[in-house]
Protein backbone atom coordinates (compact mmCIF):
# COMPACT_ATOMS: atom_id res chain seq x y z
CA UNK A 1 -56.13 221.48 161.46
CA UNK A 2 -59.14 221.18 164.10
CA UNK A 3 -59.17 224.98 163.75
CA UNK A 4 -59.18 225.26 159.57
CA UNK A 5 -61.75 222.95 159.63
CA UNK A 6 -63.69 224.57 162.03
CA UNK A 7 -63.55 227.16 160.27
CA UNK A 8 -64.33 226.08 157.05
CA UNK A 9 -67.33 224.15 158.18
CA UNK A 10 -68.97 227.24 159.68
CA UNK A 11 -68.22 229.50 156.62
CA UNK A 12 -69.66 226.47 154.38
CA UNK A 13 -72.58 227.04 157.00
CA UNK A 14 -73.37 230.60 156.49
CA UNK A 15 -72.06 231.30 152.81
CA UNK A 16 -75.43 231.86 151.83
CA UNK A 17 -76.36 234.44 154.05
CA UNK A 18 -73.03 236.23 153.88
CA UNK A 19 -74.67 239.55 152.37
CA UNK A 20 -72.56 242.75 153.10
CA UNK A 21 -74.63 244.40 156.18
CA UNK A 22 -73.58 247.29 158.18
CA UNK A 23 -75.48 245.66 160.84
CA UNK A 24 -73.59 245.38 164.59
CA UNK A 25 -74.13 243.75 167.57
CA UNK A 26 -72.74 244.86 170.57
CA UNK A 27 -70.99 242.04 173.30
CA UNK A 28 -69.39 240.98 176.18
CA UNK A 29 -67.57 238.19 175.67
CA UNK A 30 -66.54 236.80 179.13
CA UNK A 31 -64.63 233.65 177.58
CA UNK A 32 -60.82 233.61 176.28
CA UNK A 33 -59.98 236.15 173.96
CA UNK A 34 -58.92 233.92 171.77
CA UNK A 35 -62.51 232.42 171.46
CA UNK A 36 -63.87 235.96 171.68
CA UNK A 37 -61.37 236.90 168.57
CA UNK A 38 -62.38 233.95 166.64
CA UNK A 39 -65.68 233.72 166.70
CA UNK A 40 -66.04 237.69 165.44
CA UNK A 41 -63.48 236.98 162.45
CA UNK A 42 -65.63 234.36 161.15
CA UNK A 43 -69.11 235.91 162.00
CA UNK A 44 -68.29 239.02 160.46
CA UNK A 45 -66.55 237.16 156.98
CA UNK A 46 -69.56 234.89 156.90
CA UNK A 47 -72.63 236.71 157.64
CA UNK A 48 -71.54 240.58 157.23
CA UNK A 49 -72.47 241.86 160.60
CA UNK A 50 -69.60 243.33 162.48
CA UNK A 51 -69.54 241.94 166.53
CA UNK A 52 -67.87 244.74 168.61
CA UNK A 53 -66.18 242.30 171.54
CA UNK A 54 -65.86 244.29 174.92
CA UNK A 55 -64.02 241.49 177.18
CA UNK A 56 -64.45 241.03 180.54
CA UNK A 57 -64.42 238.56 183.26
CA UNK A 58 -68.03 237.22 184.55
CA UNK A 59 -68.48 239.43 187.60
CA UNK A 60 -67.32 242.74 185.62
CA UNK A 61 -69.67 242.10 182.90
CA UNK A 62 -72.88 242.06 185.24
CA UNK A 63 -71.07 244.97 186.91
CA UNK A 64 -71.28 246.58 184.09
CA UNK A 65 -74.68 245.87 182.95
CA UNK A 66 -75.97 246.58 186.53
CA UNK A 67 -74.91 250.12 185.61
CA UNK A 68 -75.89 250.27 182.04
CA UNK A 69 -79.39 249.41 183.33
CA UNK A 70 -81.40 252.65 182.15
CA UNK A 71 -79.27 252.96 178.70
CA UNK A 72 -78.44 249.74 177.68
CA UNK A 73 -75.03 249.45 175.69
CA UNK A 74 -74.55 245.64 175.08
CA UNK A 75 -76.99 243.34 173.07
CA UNK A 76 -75.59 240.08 173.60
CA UNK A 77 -73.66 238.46 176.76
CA UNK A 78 -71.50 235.52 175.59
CA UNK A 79 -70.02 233.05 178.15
CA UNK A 80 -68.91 233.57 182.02
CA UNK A 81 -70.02 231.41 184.46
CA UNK A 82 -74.01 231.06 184.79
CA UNK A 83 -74.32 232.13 188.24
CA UNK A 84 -74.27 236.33 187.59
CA UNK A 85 -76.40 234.86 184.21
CA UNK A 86 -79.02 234.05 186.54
CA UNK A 87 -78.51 236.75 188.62
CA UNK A 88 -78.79 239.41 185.77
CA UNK A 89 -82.16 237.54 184.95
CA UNK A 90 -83.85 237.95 188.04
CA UNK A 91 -82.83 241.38 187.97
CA UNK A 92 -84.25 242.14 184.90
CA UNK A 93 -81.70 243.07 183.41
CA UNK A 94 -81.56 240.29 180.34
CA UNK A 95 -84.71 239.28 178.04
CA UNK A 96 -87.20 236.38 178.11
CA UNK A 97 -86.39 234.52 174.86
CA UNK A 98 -87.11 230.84 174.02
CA UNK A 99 -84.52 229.39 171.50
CA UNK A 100 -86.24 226.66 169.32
CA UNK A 101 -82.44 225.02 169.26
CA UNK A 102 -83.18 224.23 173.10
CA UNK A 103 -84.13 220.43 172.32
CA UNK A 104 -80.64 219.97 170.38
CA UNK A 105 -79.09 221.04 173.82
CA UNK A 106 -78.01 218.83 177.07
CA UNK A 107 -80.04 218.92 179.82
CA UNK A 108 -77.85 220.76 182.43
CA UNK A 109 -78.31 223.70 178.83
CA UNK A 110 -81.87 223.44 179.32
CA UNK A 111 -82.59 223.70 182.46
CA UNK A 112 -80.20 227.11 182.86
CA UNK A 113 -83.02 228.49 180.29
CA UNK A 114 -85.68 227.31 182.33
CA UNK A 115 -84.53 228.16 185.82
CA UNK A 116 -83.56 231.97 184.26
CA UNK A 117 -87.33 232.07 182.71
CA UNK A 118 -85.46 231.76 179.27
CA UNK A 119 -83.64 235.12 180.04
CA UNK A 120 -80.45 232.48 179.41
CA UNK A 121 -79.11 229.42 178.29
CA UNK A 122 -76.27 227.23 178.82
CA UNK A 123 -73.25 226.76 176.07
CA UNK A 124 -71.12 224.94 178.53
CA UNK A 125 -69.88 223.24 180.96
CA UNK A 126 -66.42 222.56 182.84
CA UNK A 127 -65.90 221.10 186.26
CA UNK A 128 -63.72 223.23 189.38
CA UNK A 129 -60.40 221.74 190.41
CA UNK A 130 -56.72 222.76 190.85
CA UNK A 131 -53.86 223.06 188.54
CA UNK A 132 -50.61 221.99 189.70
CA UNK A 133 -47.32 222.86 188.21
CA UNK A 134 -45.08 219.67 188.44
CA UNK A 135 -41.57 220.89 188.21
CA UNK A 136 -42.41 223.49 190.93
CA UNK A 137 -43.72 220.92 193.27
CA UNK A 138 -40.98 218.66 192.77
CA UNK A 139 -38.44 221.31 193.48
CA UNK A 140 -40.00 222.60 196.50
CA UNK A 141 -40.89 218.68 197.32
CA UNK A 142 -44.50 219.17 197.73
CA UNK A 143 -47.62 216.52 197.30
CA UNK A 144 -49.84 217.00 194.66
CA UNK A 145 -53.16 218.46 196.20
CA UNK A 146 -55.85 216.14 195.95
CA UNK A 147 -58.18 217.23 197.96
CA UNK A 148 -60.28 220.23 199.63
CA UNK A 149 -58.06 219.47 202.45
CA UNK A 150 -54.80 219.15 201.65
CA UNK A 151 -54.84 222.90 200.20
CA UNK A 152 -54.75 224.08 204.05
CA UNK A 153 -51.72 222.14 204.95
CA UNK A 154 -48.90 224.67 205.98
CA UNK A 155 -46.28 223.42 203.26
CA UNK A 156 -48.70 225.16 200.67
CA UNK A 157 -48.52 228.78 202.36
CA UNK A 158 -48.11 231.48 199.56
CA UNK A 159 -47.86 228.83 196.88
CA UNK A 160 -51.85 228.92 196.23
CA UNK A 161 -53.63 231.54 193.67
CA UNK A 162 -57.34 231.89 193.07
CA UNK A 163 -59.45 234.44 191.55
CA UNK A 164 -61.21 237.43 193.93
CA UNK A 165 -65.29 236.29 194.41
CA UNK A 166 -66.21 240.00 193.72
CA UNK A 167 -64.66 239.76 190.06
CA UNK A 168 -64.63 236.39 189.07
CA UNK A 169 -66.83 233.98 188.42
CA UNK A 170 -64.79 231.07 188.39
CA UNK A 171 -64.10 232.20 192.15
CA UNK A 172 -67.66 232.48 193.46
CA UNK A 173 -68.30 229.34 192.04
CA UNK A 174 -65.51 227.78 194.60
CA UNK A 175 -67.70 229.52 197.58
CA UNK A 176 -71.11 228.32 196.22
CA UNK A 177 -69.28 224.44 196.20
CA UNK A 178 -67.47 224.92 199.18
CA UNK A 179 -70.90 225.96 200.98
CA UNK A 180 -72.88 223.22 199.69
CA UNK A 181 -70.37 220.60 200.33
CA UNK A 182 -69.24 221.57 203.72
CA UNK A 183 -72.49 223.72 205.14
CA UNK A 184 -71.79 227.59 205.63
CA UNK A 185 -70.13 228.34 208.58
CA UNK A 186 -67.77 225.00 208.07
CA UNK A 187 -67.31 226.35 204.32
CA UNK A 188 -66.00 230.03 205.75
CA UNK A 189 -63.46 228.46 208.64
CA UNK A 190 -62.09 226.45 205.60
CA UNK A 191 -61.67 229.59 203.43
CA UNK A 192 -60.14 231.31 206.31
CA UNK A 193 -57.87 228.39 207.06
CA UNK A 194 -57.23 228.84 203.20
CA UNK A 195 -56.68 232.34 203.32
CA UNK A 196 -53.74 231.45 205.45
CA UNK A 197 -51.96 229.89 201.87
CA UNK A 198 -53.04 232.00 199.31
CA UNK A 199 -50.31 233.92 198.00
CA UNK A 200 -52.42 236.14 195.70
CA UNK A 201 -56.05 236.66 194.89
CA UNK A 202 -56.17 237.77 190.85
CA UNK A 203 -59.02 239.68 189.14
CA UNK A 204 -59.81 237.14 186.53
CA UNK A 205 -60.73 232.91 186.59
CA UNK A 206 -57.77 232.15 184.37
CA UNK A 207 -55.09 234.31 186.31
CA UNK A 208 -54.25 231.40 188.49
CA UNK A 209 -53.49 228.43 186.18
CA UNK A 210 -51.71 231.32 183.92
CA UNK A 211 -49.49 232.11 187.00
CA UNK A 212 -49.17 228.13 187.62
CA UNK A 213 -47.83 227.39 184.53
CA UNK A 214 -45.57 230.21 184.15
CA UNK A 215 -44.16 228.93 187.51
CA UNK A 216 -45.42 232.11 189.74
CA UNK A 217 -46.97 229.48 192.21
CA UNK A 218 -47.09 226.35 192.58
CA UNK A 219 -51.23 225.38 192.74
CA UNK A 220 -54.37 226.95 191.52
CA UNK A 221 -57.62 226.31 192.14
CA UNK A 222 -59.53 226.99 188.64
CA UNK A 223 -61.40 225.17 186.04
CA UNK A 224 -59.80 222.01 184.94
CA UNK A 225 -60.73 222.92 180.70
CA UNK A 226 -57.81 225.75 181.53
CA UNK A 227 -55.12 223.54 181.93
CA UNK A 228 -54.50 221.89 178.51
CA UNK A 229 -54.42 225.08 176.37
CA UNK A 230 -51.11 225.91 179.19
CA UNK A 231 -49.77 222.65 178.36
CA UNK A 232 -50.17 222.77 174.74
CA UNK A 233 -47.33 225.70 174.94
CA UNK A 234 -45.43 223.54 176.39
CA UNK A 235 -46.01 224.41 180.31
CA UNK A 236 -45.59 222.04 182.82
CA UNK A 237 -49.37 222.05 184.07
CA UNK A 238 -51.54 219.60 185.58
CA UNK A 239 -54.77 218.96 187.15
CA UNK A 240 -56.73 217.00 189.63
CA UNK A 241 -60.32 217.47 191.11
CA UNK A 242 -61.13 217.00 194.76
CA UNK A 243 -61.95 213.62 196.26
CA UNK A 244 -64.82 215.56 198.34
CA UNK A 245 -66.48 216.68 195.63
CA UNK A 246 -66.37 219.73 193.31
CA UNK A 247 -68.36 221.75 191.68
CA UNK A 248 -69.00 222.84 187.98
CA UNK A 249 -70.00 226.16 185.74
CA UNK A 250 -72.96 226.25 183.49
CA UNK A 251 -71.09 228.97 181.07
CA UNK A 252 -73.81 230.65 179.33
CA UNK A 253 -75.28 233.44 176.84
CA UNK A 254 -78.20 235.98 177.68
CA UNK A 255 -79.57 238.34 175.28
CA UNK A 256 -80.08 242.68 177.02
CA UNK A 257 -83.28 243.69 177.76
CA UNK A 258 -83.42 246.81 175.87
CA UNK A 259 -81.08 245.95 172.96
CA UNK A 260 -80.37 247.78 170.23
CA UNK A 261 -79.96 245.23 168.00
CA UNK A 262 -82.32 243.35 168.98
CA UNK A 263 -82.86 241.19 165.12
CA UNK A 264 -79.24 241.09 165.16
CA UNK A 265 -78.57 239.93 168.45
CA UNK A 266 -80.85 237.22 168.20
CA UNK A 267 -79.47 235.76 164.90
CA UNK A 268 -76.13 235.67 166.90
CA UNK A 269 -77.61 233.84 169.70
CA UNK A 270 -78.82 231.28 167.66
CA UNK A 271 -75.79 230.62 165.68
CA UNK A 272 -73.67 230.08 169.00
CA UNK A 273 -75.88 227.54 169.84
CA UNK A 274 -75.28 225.16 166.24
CA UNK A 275 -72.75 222.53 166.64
CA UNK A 276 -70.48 224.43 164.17
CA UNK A 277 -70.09 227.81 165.70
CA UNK A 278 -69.46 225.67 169.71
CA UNK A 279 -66.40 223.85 167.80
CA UNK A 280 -64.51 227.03 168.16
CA UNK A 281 -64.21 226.71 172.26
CA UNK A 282 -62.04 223.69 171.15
CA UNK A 283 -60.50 225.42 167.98
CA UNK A 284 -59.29 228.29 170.08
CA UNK A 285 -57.86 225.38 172.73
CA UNK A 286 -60.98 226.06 175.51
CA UNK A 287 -61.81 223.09 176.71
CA UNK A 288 -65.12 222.96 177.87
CA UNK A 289 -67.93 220.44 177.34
CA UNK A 290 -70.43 222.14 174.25
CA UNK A 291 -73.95 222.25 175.25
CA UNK A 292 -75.18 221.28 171.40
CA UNK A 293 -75.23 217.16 171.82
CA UNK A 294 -74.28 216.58 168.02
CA UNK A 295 -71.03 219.31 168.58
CA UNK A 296 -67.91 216.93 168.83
CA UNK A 297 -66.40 216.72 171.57
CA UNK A 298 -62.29 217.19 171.64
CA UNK A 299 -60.19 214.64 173.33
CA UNK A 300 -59.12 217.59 175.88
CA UNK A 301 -62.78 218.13 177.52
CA UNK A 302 -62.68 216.72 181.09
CA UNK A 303 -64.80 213.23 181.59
CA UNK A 304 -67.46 214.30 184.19
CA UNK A 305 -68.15 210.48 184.73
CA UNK A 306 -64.62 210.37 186.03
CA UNK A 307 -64.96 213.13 188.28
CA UNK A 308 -67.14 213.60 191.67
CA UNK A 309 -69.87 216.14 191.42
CA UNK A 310 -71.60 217.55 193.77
CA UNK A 311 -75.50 218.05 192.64
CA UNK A 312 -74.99 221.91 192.82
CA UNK A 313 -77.71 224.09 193.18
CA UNK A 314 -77.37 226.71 190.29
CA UNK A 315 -80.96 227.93 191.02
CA UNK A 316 -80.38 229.14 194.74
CA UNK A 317 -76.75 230.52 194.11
CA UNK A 318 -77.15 232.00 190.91
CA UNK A 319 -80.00 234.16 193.24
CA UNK A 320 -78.42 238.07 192.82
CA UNK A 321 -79.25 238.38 197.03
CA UNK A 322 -77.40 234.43 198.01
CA UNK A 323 -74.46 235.66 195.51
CA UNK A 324 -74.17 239.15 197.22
CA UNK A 325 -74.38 237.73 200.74
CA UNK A 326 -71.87 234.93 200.34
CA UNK A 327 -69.35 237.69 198.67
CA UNK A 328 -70.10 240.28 201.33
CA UNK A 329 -68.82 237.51 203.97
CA UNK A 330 -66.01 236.46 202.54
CA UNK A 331 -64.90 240.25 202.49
CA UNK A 332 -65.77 240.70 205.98
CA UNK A 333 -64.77 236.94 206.94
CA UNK A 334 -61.97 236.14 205.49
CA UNK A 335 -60.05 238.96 202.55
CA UNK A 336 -60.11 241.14 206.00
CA UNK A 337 -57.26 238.54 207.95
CA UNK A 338 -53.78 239.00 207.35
CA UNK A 339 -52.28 236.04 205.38
């Protein structure tokens, strides 16, 4: 019903500018393909413009427009952690542009537009934690993980899954916490000591809690908004965040410099930041917090006030030269030991 309506409210929205247009615009969609899938149904019924949806994970997409940097291909990015988001600003390779919907937005929204130079903006937010599959643990009569801590005990070896830093977002955002939290060379003995238990390391954020809830392993470390739309299908998945301290993803959206569809792509931009189109993270069962303050938020969307957050420092390691470093050590630190 959440979705219908959803749905209906946005195409009540934009009836009136539903025109028949052969216009495009071109993007990467680095959130759920079910979001990604939803969104372009309804754009293209309600406004006429067609949204070709390449998907890819947060590190692939700046991969890719790292390399589409002299012939730009893409016109809008939508989603992925902010981190390459700032890093594709301060290489130039996203455009300066100042929404007028940024004083509808939360703060955290804001100042991702202001720390980019307005080359992006935030459209939400979810928390890092672990998921936890709780018939597995009870037949292999393990604790649930509540801390940074307890993931290097030895009862946990090859029973752990988290993304690869080089291709996922949701990965390098663990590092970036991990190294604020801990200090650097404290953070990189704990990821080797981690190493140790991790029975794979998956391309994509969401390959973890998938594998968790399909009862591949027993314990991911992922964003906590994964976990319900697993449990909805009737997995037995749960999560907790670490008593240390975690971290959290500014997911956001950041228009190509050199765009094709430039009119277009803008117009897109600013309907995914109205409280109607952000509903459709919940209607396609993501669970993130909106960045629009008057978008509802579902039941499912983790309580940050119940949560410890660290105050993490999206400035310094969304920097493209902090992200490469920190990356470049973990390959030579810790993906290079045997496990």
């Amino acid at each position: 019903m959440k979705k219908i309506f959803a749905m209906s409210a946005l195409a009540a929205l934009l009836g009136a500018s539903g025109a028949a247009s052969a216009q495009t615009v071109n993007v990467i969609c680095s959130v759920q393909a079910e979001w990604c899938n939803m969104i372009a149904t309804v754009y293209a019924r309600t406004t006429g413009v067609k949204l070709n949806m390449s998907l890819k994970g947060s590190g692939e997409a700046l991969a890719q427009l790292i390399a589409e940097r002299d012939n730009p291909k893409t016109d809008v990015w939508f989603g992925g952690t902010g981190d390459p988001h700032l890093q594709a600003a301060e290489s130039g390779l996203t455009l300066e542009y100042k929404s007028p919907s940024l004083p509808q937005l939360y703060p955290w929204a804001q100042q991702q537009a202001q720390q980019s130079g307005w080359k992006t903006v935030g459209i939400y937010s979810g928390p890092l934690g672990f998921g936890y599959n709780t018939e597995l643990l009870a037949k292999k009569k393990l604790a649930v993980p509540r801390s940074w801590a307890d993931l290097l005990k030895p009862e946990y070896k090859g029973d752990i899954q988290v993304a690869n830093p080089a291709s996922s977002g949701t990965a390098y955002t663990m590092i970036a916490t991990l190294v604020q939290l801990m200090g650097e060379d404290k953070a990189y003995e704990y990821l080797k000591g981690l190493h140790k238990n991790v029975g794979q390391y998956t391309r994509s954020g969401t390959g973890p809690i998938k594998a968790v809830a399909r009862g591949e392993t027993a314990v991911s470390i992922s964003f906590v908004h994964d976990a319900p739309q697993e449990r909805m299908q009737g997995f037995p998945v749960e999560t907790v965040t670490p008593s240390e301290g975690t971290g959290a993803e500014i997911g956001s959206m950041s228009i190509i410099k050199g765009a094709r569809n430039l009119a277009e792509a803008k117009k897109f931009y600013e309907w995914a930041l109205t409280p109607q189109a952000q509903t459709f993270g919940a209607a396609a069962k993501q669970f993130q917090l909106p960045s629009n303050k008057a978008t509802p938020v579902d039941a499912n969307v983790p309580d940050f006030k119940k949560i410890k957050m660290i105050d993490y420092d999206y400035a310094k390691y969304g920097a493209s030269a902090e992200r490469k470093r920190l990356i470049a050590r973990w390959e030579k630190d810790v993906n290079s030991l045997p496990r």
